[in-house]
Protein backbone atom coordinates (compact mmCIF):
# COMPACT_ATOMS: atom_id res chain seq x y z
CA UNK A 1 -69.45 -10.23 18.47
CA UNK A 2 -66.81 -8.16 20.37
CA UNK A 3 -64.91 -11.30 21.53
CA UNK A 4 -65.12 -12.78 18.46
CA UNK A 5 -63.92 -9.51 16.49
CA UNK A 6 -61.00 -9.36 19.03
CA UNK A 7 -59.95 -12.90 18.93
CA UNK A 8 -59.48 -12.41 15.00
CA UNK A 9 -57.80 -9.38 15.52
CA UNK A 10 -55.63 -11.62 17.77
CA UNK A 11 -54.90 -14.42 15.40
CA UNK A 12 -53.98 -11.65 12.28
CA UNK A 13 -51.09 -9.75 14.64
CA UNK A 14 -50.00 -13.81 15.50
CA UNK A 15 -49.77 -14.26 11.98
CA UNK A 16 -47.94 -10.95 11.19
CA UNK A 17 -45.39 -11.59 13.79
CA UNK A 18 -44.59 -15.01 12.52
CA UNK A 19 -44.10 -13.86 9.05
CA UNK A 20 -41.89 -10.78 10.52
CA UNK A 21 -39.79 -13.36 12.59
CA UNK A 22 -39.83 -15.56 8.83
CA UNK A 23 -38.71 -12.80 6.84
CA UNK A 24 -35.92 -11.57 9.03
CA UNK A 25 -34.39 -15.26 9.56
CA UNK A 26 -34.46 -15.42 5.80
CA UNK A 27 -32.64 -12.11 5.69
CA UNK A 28 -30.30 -13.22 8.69
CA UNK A 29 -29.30 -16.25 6.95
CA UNK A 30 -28.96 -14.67 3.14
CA UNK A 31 -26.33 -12.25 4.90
CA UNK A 32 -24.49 -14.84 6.82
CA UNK A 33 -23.70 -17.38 3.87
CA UNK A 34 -23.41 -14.28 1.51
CA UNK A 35 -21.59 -11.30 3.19
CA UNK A 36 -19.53 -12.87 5.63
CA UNK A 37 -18.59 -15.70 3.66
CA UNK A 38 -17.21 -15.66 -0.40
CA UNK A 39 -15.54 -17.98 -2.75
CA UNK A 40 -12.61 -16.39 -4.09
CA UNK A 41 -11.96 -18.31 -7.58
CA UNK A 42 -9.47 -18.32 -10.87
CA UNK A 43 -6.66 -16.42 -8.43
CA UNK A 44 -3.24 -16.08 -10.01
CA UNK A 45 -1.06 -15.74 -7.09
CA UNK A 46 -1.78 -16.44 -3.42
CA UNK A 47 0.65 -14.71 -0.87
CA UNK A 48 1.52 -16.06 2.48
CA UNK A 49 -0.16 -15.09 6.15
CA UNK A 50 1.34 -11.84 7.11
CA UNK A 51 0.13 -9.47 9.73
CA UNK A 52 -3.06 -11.30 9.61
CA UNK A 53 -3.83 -10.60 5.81
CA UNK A 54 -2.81 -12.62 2.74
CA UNK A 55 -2.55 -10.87 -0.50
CA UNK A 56 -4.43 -12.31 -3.92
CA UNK A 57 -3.44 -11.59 -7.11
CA UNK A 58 -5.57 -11.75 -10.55
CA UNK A 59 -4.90 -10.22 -13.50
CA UNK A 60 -2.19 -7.22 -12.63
CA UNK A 61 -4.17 -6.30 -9.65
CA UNK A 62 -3.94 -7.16 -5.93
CA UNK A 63 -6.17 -7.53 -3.18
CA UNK A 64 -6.03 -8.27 0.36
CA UNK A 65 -8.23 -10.88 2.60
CA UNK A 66 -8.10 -11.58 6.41
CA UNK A 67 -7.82 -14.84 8.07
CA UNK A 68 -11.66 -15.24 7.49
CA UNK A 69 -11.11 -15.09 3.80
CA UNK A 70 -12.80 -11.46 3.61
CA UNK A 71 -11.88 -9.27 1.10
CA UNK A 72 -10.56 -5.99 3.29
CA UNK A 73 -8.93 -4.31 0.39
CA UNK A 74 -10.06 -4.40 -3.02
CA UNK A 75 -8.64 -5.28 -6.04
CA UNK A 76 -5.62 -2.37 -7.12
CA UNK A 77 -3.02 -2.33 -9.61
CA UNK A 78 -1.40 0.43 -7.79
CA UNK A 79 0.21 -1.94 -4.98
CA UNK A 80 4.17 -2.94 -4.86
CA UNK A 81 5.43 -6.55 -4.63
CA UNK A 82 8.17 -7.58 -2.16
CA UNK A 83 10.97 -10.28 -2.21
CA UNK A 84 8.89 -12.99 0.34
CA UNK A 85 10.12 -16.47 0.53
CA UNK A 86 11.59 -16.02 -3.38
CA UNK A 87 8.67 -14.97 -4.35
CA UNK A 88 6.83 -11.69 -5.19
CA UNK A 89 3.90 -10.42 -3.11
CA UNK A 90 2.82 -6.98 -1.86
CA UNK A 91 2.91 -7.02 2.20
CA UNK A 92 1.99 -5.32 5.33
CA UNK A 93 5.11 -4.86 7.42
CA UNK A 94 4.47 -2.83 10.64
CA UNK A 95 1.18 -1.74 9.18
CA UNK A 96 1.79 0.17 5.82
CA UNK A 97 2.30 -1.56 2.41
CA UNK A 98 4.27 0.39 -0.68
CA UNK A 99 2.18 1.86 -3.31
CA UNK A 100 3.08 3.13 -6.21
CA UNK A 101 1.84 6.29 -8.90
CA UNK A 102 3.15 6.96 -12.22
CA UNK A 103 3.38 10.73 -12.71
CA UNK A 104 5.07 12.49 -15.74
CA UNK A 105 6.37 9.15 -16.47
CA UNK A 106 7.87 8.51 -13.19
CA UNK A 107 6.99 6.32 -10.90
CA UNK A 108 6.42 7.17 -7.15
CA UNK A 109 6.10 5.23 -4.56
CA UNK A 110 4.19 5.87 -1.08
CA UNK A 111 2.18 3.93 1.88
CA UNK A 112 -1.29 2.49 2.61
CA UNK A 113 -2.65 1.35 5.91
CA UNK A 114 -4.55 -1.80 6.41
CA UNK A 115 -7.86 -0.18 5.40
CA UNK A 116 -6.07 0.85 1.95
CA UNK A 117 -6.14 4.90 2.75
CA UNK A 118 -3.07 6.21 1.67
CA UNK A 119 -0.99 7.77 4.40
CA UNK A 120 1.97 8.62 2.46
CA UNK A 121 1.61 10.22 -0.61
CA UNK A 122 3.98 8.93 -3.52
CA UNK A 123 6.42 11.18 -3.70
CA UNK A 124 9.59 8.82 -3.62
CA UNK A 125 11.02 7.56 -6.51
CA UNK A 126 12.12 4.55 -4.62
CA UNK A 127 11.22 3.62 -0.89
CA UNK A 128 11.81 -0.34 1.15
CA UNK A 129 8.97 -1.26 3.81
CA UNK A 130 9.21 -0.47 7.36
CA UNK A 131 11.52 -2.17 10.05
CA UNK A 132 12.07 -0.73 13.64
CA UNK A 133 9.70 2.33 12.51
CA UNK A 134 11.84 3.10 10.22
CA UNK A 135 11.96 3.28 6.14
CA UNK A 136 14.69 3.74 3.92
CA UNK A 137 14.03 6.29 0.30
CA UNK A 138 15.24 7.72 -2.36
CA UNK A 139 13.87 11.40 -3.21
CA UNK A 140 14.45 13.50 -6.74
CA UNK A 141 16.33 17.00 -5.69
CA UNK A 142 16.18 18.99 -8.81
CA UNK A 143 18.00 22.65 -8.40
CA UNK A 144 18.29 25.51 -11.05
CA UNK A 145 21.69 25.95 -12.67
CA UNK A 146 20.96 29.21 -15.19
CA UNK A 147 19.04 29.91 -18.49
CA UNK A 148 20.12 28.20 -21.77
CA UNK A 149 19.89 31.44 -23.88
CA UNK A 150 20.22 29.45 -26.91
CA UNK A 151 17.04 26.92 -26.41
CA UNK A 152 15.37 29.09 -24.50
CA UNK A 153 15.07 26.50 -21.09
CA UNK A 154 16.29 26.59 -17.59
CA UNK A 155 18.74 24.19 -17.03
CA UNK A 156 18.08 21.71 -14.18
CA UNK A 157 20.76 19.55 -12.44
CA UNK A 158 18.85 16.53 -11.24
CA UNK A 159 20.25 14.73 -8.14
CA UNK A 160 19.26 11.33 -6.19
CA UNK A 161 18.78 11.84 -2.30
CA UNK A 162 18.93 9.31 0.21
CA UNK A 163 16.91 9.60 3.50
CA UNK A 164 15.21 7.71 6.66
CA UNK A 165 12.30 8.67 7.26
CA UNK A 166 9.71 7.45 10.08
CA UNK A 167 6.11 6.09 10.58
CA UNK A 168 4.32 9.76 9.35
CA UNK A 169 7.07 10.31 6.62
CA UNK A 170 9.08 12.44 8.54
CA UNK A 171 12.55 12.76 7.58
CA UNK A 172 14.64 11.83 10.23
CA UNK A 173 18.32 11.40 8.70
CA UNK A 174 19.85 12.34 5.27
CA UNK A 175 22.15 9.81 3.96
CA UNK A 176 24.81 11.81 1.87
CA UNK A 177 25.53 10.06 -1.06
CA UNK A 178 24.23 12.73 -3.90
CA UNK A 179 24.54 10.82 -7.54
CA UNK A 180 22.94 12.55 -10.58
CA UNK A 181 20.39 11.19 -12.52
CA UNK A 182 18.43 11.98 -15.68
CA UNK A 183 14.78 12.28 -15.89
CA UNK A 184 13.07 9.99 -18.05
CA UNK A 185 11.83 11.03 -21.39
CA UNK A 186 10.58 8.23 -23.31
CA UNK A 187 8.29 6.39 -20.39
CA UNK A 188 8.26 4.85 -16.76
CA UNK A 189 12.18 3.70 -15.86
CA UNK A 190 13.16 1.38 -13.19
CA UNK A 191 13.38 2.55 -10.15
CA UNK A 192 16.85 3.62 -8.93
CA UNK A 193 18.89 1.14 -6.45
CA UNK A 194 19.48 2.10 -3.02
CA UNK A 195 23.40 2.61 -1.87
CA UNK A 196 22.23 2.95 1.74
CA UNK A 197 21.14 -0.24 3.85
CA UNK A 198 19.98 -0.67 7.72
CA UNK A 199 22.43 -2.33 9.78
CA UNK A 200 21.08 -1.79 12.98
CA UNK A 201 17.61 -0.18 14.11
CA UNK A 202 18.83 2.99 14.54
CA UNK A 203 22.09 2.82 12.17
CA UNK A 204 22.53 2.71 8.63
CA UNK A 205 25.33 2.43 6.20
CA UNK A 206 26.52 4.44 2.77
CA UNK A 207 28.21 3.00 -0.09
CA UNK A 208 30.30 6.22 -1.48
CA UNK A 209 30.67 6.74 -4.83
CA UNK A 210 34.21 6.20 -4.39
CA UNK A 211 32.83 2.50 -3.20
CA UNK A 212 33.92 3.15 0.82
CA UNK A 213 31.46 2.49 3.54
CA UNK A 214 30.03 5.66 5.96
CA UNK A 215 27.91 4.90 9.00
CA UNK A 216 25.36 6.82 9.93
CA UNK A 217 23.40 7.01 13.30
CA UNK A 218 19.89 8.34 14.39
């Protein structure tokens, strides 16, 4: 009776561990054709390969997949498009891609990383990708002029700045070429155009407002 109580025994934990090993090839295989695999359908605009990652488009959002065809960042409508091969497309250059946040109906524009964590915070009201290390924006310098006793308001004077800044949003280099600008009242305006441009990686150059060149070094 004993052997025969033990050789059941035996057969049952057989039979358990083949259903175990079952069960977790099931599971195995589920997760391979389902998680590391996808069909990505009805797309509006495919990007080129660029730093490994091609950028999706559908609807007014953005996404980003690897050479695999994995989704690594998810869907956004927060992400800027860049001039590539006459197209539009947001892109990775040197690891960050622009970003942008509408705030008091302004737009500002800052940097994610590749695993979409922002690591500069929009705060430029117009900014170009990386090259060298370096990044090219434009910053809103607003400065207190007096009272208006009349209305009853401090009056502002409202200035675009120019700077380089590098990789952790340092500022490395004002560009000095101060033009005024007004605030929008009515709703998000374009952004304005840069008057500074790299010309070397660790030179830049000014158009004055008097339309002469300045170089700049840093």
């Amino acid at each position: 009776m004993n052997f025969l109580h033990q050789y059941f025994e035996h057969i049952l934990a057989r039979n358990a561990f083949i259903n175990k090993v079952i069960i977790l090839s099931i599971v195995f295989f589920s997760l391979h054709f389902t998680g590391f695999s996808q069909v990505l359908e009805e797309l509006d605009a495919i990007s080129p390969l660029n730093e490994e990652l091609v950028a999706i488009k559908k609807g007014n959002a953005w996404a980003f997949v690897n050479e695999k065809g994995v989704k690594v960042i998810d869907f956004r409508e927060d992400l800027v498009a860049s001039q590539i091969d006459n197209a539009l497309y947001p892109t990775f250059v040197e690891g960050k891609c622009l970003i942008k946040k509408l705030l008091n109906d302004e737009y500002f524009y800052g940097y994610i990383n590749k695993e979409g964590a922002t690591i500069i915070e929009p705060q430029y009201l117009n900014a170009t990708n990386f090259t060298n290390g370096y990044a090219m924006v434009i910053k809103l310098d607003k400065s207190k002029m007096g009272n208006n006793n009349v209305l009853g308001k401090e009056m502002i004077n409202s200035k675009l700045e120019e700077y380089v800044i590098d990789a952790s949003g340092k500022i490395i280099k004002f560009l000095d070429n101060s033009r005024g600008y007004i605030p929008s009242t009515t709703g998000a305006q374009k952004a304005p155009l840069f008057k500074s441009k790299f010309i070397a990686p660790h030179m830049a150059a000014v158009k004055n407002n008097d339309g002469k060149w300045t170089i700049y070094t840093f």
